[in-house]
C-alpha atoms as a PDB file:
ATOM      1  CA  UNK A   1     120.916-112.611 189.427  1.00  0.00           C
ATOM      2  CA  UNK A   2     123.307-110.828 187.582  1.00  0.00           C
ATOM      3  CA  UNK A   3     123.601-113.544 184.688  1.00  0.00           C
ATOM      4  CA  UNK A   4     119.631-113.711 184.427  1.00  0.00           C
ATOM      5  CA  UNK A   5     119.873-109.848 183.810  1.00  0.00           C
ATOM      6  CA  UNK A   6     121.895-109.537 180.861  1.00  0.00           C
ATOM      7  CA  UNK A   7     120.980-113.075 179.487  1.00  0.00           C
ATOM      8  CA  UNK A   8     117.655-110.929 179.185  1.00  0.00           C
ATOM      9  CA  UNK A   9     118.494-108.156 177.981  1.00  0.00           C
ATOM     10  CA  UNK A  10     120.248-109.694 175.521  1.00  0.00           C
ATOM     11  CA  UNK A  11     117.624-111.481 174.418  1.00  0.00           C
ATOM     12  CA  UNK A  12     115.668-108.080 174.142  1.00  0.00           C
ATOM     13  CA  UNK A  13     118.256-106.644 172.072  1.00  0.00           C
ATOM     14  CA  UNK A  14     117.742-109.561 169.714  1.00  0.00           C
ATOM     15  CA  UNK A  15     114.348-109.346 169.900  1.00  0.00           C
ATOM     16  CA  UNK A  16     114.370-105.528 168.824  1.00  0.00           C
ATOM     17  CA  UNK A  17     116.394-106.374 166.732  1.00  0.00           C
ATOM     18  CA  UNK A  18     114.622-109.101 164.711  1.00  0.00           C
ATOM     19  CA  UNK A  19     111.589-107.385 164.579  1.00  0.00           C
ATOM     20  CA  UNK A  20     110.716-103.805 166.150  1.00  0.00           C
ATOM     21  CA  UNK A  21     107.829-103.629 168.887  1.00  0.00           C
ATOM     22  CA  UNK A  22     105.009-101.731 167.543  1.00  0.00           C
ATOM     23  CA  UNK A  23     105.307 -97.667 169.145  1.00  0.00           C
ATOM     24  CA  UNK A  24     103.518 -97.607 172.230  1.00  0.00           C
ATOM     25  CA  UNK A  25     100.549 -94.887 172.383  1.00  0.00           C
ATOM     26  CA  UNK A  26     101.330 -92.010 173.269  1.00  0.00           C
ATOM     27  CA  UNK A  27     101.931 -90.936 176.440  1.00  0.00           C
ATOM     28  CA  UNK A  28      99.345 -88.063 177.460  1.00  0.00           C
ATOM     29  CA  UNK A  29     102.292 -85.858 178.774  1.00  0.00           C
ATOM     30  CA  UNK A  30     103.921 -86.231 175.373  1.00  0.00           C
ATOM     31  CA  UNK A  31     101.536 -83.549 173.610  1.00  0.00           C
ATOM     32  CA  UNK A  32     101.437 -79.986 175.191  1.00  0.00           C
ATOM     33  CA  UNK A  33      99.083 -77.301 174.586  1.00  0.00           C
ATOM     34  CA  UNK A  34     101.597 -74.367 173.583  1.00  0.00           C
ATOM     35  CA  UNK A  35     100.098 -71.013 174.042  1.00  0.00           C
ATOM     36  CA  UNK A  36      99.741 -69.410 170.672  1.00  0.00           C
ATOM     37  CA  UNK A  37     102.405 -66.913 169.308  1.00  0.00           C
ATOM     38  CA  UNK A  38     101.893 -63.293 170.260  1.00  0.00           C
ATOM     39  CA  UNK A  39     100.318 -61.393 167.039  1.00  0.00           C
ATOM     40  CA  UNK A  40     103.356 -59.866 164.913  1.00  0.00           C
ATOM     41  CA  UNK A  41     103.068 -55.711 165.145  1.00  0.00           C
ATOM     42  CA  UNK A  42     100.652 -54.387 162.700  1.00  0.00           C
ATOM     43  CA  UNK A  43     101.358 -53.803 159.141  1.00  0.00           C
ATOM     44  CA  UNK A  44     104.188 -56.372 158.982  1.00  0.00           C
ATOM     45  CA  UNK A  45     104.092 -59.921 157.718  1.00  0.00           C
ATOM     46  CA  UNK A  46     106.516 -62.560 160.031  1.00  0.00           C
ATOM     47  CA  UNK A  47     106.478 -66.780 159.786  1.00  0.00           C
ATOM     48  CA  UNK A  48     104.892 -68.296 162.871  1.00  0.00           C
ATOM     49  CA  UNK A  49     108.000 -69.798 165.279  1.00  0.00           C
ATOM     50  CA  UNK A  50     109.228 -73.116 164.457  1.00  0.00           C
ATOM     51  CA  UNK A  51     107.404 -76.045 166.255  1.00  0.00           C
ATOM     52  CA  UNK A  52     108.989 -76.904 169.528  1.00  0.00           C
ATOM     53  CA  UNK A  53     111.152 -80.056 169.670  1.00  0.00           C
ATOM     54  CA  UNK A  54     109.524 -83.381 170.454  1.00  0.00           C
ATOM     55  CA  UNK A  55     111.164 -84.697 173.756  1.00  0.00           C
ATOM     56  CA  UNK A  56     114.128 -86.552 173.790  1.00  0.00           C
ATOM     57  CA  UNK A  57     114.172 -90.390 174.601  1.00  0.00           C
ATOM     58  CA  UNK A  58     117.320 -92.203 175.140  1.00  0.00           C
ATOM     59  CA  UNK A  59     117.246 -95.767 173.526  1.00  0.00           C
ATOM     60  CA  UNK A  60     119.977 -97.566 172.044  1.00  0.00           C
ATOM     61  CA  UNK A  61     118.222 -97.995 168.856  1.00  0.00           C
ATOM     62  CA  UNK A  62     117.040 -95.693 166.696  1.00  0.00           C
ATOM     63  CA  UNK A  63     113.695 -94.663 167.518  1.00  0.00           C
ATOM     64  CA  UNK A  64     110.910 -93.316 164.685  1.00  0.00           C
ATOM     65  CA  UNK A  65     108.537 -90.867 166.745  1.00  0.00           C
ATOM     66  CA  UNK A  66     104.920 -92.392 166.538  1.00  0.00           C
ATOM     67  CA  UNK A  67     102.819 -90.816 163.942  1.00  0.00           C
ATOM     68  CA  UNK A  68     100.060 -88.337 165.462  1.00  0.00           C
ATOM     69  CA  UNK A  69      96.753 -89.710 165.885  1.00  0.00           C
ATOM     70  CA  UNK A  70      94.134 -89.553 163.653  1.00  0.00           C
ATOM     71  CA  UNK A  71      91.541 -88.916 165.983  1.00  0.00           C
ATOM     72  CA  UNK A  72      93.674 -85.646 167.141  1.00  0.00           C
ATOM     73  CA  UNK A  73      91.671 -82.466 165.718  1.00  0.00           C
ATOM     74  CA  UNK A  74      93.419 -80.187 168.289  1.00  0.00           C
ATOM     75  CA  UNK A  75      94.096 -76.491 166.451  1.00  0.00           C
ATOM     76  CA  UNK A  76      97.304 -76.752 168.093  1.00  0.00           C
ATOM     77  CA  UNK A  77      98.079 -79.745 166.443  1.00  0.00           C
ATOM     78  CA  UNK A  78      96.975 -79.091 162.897  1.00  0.00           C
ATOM     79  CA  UNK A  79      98.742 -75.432 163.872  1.00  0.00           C
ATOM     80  CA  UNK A  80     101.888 -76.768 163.986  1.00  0.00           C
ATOM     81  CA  UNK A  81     101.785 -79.396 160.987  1.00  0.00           C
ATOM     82  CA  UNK A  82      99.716 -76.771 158.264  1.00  0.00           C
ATOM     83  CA  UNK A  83     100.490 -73.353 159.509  1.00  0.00           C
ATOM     84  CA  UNK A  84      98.248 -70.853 157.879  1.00  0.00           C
ATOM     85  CA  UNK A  85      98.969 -67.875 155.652  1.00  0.00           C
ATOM     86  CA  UNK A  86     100.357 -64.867 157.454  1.00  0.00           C
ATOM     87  CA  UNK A  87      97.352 -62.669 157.862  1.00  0.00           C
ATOM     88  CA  UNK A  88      98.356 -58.556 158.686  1.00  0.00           C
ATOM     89  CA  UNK A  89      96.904 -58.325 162.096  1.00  0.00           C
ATOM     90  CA  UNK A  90      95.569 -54.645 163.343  1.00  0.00           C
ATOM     91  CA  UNK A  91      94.480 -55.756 167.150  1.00  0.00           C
ATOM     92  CA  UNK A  92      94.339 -58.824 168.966  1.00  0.00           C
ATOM     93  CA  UNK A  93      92.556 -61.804 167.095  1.00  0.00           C
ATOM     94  CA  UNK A  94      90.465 -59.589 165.071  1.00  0.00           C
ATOM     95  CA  UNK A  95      89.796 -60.777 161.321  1.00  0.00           C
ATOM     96  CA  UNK A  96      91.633 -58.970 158.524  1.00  0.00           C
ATOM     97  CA  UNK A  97      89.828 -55.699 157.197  1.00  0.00           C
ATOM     98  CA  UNK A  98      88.417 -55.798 153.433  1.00  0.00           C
ATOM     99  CA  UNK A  99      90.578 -53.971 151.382  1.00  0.00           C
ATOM    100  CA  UNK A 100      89.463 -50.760 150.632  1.00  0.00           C
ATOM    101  CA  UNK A 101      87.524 -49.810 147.402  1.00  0.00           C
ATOM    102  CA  UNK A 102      90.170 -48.156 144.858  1.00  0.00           C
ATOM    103  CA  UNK A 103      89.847 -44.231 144.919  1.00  0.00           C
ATOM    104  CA  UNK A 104      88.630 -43.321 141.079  1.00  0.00           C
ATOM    105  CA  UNK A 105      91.042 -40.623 140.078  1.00  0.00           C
ATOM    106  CA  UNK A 106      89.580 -37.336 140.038  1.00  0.00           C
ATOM    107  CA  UNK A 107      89.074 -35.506 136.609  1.00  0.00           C
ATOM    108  CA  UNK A 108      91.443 -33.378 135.809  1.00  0.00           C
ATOM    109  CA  UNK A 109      91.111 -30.583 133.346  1.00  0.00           C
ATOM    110  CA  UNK A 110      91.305 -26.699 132.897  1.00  0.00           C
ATOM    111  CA  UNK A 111      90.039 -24.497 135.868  1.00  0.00           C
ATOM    112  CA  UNK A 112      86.706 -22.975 134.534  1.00  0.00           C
ATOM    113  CA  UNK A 113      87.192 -19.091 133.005  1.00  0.00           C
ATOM    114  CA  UNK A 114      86.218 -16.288 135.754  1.00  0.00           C
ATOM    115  CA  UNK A 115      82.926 -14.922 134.869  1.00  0.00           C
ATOM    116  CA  UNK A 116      82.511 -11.452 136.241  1.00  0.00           C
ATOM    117  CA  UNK A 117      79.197 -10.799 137.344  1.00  0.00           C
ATOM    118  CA  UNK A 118      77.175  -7.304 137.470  1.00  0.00           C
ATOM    119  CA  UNK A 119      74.243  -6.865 139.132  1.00  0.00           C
ATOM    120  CA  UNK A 120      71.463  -5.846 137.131  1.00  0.00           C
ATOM    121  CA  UNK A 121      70.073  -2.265 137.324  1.00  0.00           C
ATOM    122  CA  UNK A 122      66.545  -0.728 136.722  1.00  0.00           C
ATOM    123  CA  UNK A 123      66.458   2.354 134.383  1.00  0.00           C
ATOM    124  CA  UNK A 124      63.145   4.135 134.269  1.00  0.00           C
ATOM    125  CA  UNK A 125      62.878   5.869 130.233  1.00  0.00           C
ATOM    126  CA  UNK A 126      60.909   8.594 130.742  1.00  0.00           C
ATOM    127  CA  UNK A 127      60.471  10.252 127.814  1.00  0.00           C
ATOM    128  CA  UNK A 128      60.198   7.965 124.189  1.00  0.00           C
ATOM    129  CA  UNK A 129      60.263   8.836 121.116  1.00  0.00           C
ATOM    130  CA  UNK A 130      58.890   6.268 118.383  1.00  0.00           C
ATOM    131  CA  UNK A 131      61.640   6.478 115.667  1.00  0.00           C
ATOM    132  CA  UNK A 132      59.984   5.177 113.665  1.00  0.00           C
ATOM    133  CA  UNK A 133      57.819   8.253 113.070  1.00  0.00           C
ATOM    134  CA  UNK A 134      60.259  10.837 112.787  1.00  0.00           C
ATOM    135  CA  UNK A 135      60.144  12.372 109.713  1.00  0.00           C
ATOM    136  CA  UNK A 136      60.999  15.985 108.009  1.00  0.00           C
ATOM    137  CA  UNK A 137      58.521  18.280 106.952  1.00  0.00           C
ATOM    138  CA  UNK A 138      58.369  21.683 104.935  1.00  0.00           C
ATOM    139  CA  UNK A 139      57.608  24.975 107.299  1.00  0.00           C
ATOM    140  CA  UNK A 140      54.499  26.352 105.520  1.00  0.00           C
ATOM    141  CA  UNK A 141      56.041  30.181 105.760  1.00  0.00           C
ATOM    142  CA  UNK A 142      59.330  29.347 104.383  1.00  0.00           C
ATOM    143  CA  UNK A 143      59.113  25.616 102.164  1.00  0.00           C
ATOM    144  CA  UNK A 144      63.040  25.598 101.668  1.00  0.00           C
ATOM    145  CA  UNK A 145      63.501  25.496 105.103  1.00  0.00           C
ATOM    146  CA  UNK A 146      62.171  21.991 106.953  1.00  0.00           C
ATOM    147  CA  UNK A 147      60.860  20.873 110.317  1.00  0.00           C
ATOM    148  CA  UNK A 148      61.063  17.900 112.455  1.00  0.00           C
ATOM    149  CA  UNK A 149      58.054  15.952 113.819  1.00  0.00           C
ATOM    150  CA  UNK A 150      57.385  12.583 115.494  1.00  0.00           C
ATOM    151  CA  UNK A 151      55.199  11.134 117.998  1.00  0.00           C
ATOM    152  CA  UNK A 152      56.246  10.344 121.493  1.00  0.00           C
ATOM    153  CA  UNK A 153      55.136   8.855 124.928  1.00  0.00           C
ATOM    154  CA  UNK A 154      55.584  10.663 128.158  1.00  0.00           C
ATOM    155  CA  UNK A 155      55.372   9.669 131.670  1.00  0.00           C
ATOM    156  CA  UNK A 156      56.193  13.008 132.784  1.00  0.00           C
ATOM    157  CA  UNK A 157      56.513  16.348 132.289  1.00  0.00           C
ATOM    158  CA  UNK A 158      59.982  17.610 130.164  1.00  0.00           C
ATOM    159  CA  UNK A 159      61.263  19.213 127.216  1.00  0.00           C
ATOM    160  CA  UNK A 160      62.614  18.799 123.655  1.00  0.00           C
ATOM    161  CA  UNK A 161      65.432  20.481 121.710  1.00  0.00           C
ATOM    162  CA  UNK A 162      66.601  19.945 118.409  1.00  0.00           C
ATOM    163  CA  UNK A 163      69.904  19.906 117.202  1.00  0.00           C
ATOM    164  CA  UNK A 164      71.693  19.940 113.750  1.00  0.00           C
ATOM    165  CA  UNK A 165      75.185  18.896 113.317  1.00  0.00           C
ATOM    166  CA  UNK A 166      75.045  18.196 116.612  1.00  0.00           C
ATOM    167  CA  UNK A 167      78.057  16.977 118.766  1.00  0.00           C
ATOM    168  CA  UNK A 168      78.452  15.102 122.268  1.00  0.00           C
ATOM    169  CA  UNK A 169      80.015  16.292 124.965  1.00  0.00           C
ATOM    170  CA  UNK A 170      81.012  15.928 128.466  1.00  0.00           C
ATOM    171  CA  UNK A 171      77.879  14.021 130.692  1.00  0.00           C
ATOM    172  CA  UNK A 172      75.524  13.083 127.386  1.00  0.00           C
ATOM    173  CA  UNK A 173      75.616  17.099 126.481  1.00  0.00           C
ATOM    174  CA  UNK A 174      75.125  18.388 122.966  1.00  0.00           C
ATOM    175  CA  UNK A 175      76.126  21.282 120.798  1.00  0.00           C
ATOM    176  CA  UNK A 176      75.712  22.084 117.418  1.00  0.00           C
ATOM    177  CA  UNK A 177      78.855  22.813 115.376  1.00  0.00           C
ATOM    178  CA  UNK A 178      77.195  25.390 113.441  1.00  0.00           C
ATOM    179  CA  UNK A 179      75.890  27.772 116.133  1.00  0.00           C
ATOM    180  CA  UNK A 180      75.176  30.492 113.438  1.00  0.00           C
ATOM    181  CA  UNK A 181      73.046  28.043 111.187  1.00  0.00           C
ATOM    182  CA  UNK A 182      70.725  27.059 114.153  1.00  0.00           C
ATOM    183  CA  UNK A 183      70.318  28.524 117.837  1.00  0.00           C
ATOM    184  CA  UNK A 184      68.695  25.131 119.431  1.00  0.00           C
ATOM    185  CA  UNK A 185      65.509  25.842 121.981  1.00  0.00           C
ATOM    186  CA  UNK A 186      64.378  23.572 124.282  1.00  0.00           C
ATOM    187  CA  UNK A 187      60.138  23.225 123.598  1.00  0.00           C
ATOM    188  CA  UNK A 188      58.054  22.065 126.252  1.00  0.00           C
ATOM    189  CA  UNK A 189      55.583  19.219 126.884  1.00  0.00           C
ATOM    190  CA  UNK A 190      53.212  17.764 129.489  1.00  0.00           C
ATOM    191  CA  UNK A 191      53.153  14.115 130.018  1.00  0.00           C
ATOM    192  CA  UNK A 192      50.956  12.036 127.765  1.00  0.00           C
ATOM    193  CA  UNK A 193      50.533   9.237 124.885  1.00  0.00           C
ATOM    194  CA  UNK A 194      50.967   8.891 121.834  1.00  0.00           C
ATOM    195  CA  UNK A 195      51.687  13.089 121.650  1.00  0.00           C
ATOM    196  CA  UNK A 196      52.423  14.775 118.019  1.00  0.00           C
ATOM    197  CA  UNK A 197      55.512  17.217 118.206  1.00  0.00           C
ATOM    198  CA  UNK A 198      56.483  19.469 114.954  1.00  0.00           C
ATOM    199  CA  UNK A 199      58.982  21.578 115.363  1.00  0.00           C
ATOM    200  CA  UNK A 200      57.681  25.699 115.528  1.00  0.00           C
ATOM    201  CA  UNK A 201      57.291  27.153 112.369  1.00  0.00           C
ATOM    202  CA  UNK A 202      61.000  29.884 111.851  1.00  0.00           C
ATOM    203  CA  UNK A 203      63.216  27.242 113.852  1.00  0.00           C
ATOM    204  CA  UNK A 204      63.914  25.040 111.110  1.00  0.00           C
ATOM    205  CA  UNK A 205      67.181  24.712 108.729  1.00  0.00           C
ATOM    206  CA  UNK A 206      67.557  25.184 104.807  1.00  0.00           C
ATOM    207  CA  UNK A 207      69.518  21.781 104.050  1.00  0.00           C
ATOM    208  CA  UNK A 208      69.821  22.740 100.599  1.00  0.00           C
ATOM    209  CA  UNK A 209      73.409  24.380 101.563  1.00  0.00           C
ATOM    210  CA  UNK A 210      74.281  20.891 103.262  1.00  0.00           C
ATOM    211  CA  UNK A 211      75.849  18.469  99.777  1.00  0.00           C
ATOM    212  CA  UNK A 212      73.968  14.667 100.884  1.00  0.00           C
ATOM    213  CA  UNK A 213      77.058  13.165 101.618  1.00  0.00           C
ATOM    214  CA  UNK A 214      77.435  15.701 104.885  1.00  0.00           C
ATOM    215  CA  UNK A 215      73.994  14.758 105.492  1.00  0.00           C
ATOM    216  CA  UNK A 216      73.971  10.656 105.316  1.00  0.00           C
ATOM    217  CA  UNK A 217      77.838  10.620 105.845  1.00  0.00           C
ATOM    218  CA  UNK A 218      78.809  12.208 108.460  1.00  0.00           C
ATOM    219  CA  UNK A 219      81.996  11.721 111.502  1.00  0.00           C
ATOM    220  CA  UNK A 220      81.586   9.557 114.036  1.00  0.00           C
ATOM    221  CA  UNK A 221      80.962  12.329 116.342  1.00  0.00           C
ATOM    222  CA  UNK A 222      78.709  14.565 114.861  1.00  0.00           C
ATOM    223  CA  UNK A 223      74.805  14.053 113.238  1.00  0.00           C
ATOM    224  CA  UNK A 224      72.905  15.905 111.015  1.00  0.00           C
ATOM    225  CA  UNK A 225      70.073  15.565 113.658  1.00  0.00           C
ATOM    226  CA  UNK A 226      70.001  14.880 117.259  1.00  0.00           C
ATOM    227  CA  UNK A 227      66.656  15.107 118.918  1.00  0.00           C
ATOM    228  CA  UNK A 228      67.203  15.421 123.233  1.00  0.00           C
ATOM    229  CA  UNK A 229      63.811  14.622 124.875  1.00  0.00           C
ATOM    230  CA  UNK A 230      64.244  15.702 128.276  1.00  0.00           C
ATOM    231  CA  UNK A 231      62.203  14.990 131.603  1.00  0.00           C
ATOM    232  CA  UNK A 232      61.653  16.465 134.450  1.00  0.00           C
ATOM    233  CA  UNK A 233      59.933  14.659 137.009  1.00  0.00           C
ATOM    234  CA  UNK A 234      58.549  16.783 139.673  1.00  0.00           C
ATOM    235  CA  UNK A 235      60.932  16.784 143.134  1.00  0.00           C
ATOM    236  CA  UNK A 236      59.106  13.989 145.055  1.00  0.00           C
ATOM    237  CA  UNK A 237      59.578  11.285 142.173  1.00  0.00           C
ATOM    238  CA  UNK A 238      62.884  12.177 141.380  1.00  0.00           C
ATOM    239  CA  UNK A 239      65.391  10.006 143.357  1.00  0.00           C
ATOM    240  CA  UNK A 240      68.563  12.596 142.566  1.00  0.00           C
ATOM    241  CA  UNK A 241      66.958  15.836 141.858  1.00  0.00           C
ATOM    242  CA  UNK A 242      70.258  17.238 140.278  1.00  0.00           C
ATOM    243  CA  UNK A 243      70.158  14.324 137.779  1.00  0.00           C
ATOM    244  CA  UNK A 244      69.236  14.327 133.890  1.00  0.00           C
ATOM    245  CA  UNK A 245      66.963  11.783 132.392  1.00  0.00           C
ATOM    246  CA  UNK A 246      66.564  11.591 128.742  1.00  0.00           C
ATOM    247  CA  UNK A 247      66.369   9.376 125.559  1.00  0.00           C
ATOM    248  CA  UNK A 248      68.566  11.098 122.483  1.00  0.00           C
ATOM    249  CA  UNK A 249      68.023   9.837 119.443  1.00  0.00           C
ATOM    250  CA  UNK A 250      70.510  10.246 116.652  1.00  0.00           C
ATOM    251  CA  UNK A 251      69.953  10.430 113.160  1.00  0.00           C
ATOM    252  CA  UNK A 252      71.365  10.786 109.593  1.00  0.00           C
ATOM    253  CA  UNK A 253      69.656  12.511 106.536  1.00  0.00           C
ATOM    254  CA  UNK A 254      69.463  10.464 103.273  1.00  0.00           C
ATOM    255  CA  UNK A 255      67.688  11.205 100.099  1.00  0.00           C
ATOM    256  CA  UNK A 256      64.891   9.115  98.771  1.00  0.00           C
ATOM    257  CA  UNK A 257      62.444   9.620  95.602  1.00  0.00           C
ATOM    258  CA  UNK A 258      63.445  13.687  95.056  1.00  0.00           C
ATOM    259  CA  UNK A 259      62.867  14.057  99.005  1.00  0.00           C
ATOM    260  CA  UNK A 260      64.681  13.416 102.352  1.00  0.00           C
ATOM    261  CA  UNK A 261      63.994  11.220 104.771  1.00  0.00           C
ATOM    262  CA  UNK A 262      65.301  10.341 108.105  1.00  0.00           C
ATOM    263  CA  UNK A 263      67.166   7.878 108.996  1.00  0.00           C
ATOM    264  CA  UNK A 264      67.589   6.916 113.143  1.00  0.00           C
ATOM    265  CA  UNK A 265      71.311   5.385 113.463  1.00  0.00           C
ATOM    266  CA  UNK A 266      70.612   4.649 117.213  1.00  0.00           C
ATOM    267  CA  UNK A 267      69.099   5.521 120.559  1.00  0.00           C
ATOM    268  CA  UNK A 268      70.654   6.525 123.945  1.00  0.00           C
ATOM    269  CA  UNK A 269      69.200   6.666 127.590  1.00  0.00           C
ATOM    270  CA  UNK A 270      70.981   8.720 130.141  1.00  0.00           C
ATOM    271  CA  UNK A 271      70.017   8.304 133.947  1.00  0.00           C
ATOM    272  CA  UNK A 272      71.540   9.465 136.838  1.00  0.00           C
ATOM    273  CA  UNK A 273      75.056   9.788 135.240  1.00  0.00           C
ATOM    274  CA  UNK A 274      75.208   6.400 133.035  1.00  0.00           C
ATOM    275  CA  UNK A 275      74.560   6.006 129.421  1.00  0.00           C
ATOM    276  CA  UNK A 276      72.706   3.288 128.078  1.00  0.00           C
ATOM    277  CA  UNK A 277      72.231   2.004 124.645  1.00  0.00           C
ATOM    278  CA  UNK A 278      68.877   0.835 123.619  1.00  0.00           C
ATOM    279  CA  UNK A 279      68.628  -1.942 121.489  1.00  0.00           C
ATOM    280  CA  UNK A 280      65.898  -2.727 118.545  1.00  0.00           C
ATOM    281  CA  UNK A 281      63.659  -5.817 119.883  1.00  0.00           C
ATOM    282  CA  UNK A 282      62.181  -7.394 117.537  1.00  0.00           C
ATOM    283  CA  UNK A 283      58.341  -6.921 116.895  1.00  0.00           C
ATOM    284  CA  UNK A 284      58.213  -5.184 120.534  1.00  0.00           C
ATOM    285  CA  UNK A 285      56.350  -2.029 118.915  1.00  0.00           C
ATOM    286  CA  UNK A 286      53.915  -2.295 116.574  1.00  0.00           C
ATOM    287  CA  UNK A 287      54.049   0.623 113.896  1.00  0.00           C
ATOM    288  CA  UNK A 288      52.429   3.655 114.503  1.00  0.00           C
ATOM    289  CA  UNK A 289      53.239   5.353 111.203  1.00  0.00           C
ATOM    290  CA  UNK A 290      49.659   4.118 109.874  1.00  0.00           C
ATOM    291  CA  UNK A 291      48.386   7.755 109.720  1.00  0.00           C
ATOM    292  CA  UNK A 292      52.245   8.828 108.156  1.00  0.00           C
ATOM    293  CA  UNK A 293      52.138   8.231 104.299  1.00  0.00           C
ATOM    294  CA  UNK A 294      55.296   6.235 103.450  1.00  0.00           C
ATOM    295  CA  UNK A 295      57.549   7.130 100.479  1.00  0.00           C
ATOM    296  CA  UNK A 296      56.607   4.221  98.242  1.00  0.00           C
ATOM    297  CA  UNK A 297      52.991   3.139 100.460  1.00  0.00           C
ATOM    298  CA  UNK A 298      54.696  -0.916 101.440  1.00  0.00           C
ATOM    299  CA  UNK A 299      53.779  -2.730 104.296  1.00  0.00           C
ATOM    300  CA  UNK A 300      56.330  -5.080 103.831  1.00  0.00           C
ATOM    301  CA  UNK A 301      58.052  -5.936 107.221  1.00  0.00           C
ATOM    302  CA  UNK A 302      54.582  -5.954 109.327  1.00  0.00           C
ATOM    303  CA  UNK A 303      53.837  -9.236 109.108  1.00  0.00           C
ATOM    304  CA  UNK A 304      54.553 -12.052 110.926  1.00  0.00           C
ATOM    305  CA  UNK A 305      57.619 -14.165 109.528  1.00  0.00           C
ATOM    306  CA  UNK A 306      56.404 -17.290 110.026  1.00  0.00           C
ATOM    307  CA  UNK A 307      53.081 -17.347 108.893  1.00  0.00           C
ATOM    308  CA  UNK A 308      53.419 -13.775 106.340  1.00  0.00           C
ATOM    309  CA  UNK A 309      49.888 -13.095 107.043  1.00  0.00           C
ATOM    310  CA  UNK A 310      49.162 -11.967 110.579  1.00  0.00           C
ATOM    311  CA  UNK A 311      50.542  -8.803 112.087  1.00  0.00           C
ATOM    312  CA  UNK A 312      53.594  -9.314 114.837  1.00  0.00           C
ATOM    313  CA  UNK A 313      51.994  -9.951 118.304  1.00  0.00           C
ATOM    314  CA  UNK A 314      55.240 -11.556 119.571  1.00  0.00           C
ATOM    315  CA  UNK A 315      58.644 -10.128 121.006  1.00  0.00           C
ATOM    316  CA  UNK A 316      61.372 -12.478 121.899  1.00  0.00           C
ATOM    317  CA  UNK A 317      64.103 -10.817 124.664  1.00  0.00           C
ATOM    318  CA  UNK A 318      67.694 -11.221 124.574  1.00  0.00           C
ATOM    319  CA  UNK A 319      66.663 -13.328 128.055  1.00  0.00           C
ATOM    320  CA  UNK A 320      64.783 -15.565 125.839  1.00  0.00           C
ATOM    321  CA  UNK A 321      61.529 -14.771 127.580  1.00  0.00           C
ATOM    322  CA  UNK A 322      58.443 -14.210 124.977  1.00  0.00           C
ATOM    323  CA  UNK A 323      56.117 -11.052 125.585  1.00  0.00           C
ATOM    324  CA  UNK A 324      53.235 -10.619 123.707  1.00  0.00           C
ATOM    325  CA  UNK A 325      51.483  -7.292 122.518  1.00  0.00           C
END
C-alpha cells in the first residue's frame, strides 16, 4: 500500500510537472461579498482600503490564481479591480452636490455724496409789485422834485412806504440814511388788480443834489430806492398774527436820454420770519407797461424766441415743468 502511494504521487509530481492541469473553476466559497467601506468624513478625500488577500493554498508548486470570470459583473468585483475616483461624500450614499455658481464680485467704487434734503415750503406773496412798471415821475407842484409810481396786485388789504437811500436792518426792516432828506410814510391800499400807485404829491425827493454815480452805484447795503409793500391780512387769515408779510423791491437810479429811469436790482419776500429771494422766470408775466411810454418806444424782447413773431405764452420753471399764460 505504501509503495502504490508514493509510486503515485510521484507520478503526479511528474505529471505537474510536464505539463500543468488546467485551474479548476472556482470554488463558490472562494469569492466573498465584502461589505463596502464606510464613507470617509465629509470634506476629505481618502483611497478606498486595499483589496483583501485571496486565500492561501498550500501546494508544492507554484500556483497562478485563476483569472476572474468573465461572466462576473459583480460591483464588488469590478470594485476591487477599477476602483473609482474619490468622490467628497456629505451623507451616506448621496451623489456629489454641483458646485456652486461663482459669486460675481460686487462693484466697488466711491460711496455716493450725502445729499441733504429740505422739505419744501409754501409762501403765500401777498402784495406784488410789477417791476417792470415802476418808473419816476415829476410832482406837478414842484417838477424838480420826482415821484414814484407802478402798478401792483393785491390779495389783501396793506400798505406802501417809500424809501430813499434806504438801508436793511434787523428782521427785513428799513431806514433811510438820510432821515432829514425824506421822512418815509406808509400809504394805504385795499386789495385789488392791476392797482395804479403814485406817490402823494410834497413826499417826493429833489435828486438833482444826488451826483449819478450815488444813484446807479451805490454800497451793497444801501439803494437809492426801496419800495416795502406791506399786507395785512385781516386776523382770521393770518396764521401768526404778529408776523410781517411783504415783497421789497430794490432799485438803483440810472440816467437815460436827459431823464432817469429806474432800474429794479432784485426782489425780496419776507413771511413769517424768513426771507426769500424771488427769481425772474422767464416769459411768466407778460408786460403790462403797454399804456407806459418807453424811453426809445421798442418792443424788442416781447416776442417769442423761437419763432420772433408771436408774443411769449410759455414759462419754463426751474422744475422743468411748462406753464402757459
Amino acid at each position: 500500500m505504501g509503495g502504490s502511494s508514493s509510486t503515485s504521487r510521484r507520478r503526479r509530481d511528474e505529471y505537474y510537472a510536464a505539463r500543468p492541469p488546467p485551474p479548476p473553476p472556482p470554488p463558490p466559497h472562494h469569492y466573498y461579498t465584502y461589505p463596502p467601506p464606510p464613507p470617509p468624513p465629509p470634506h476629505h478625500h481618502h483611497h478606498p482600503p486595499p483589496p483583501p488577500p485571496p486565500p492561501h493554498h498550500h501546494h508544492q508548486h507554484p500556483y497562478r490564481p485563476p483569472p476572474p470570470p468573465h461572466h462576473a459583473t459583480s460591483s464588488s468585483s469590478y470594485y476591487y479591480h477599477h476602483p473609482p475616483p474619490p468622490h467628497a461624500y456629505h451623507g451616506p450614499w448621496h451623489p456629489a452636490p454641483r458646485p456652486p455658481h461663482p459669486e460675481q464680485p460686487a462693484l466697488t467704487g466711491p460711496p455716493p455724496e450725502f445729499v441733504e434734503h429740505q422739505q419744501a415750503r409754501k409762501v403765500k406773496n401777498d402784495v406784488n409789485l410789477h417791476k417792470d412798471t415802476i418808473r419816476l415821475v415829476p410832482d406837478v407842484t414842484d417838477p424838480d422834485r420826482r415821484l414814484v409810481a407802478f402798478t401792483f396786485d393785491a390779495v389783501t388789504d396793506g400798505s406802501i412806504t417809500i424809501y430813499y437811500f434806504g438801508k436793511e436792518g434787523k428782521n427785513c426792516t428799513f431806514s433811510s440814511v438820510y432821515p432829514e432828506l425824506q421822512t418815509p410814510t406808509k400809504i394805504p391800499f385795499q386789495k385789488g388788480l392791476a392797482q395804479k400807485f403814485v406817490q402823494t404829491s410834497g413826499s417826493g425827493v429833489d435828486l438833482g443834489f444826488f451826483s449819478l454815480d450815488e444813484l446807479s452805484n451805490p454800497s451793497g447795503e444801501v439803494f437809492p430806492l426801496v419800495v416795502y409793500a406791506e399786507a395785512c391780512p385781516p386776523p382770521e387769515e393770518s396764521h401768526q398774527p404778529n408776523s410781517t408779510r411783504a415783497q421789497i423791491t430794490l432799485a438803483v437810479i440810472e440816467k437815460h436820454h436827459n431823464d432817469l429811469r429806474v432800474k429794479v436790482v432784485k426782489q425780496m419776500l419776507w413771511s413769517d420770519g424768513e426771507k426769500y429771494e424771488l427769481q425772474e422766470i422767464y416769459g411768466i408775466v407778460n408786460s403790462t407797461e403797454a399804456d407806459v411810454p418807453d424811453a426809445d418806444d421798442s418792443d424788442m424782447g416781447k416776442e417769442c424766441v423761437i419763432c420772433l413773431t408771436e408774443p411769449r405764452d410759455t414759462a419754463v420753471f426751474p422744475c422743468r415743468h411748462l406753464v402757459s399764460t
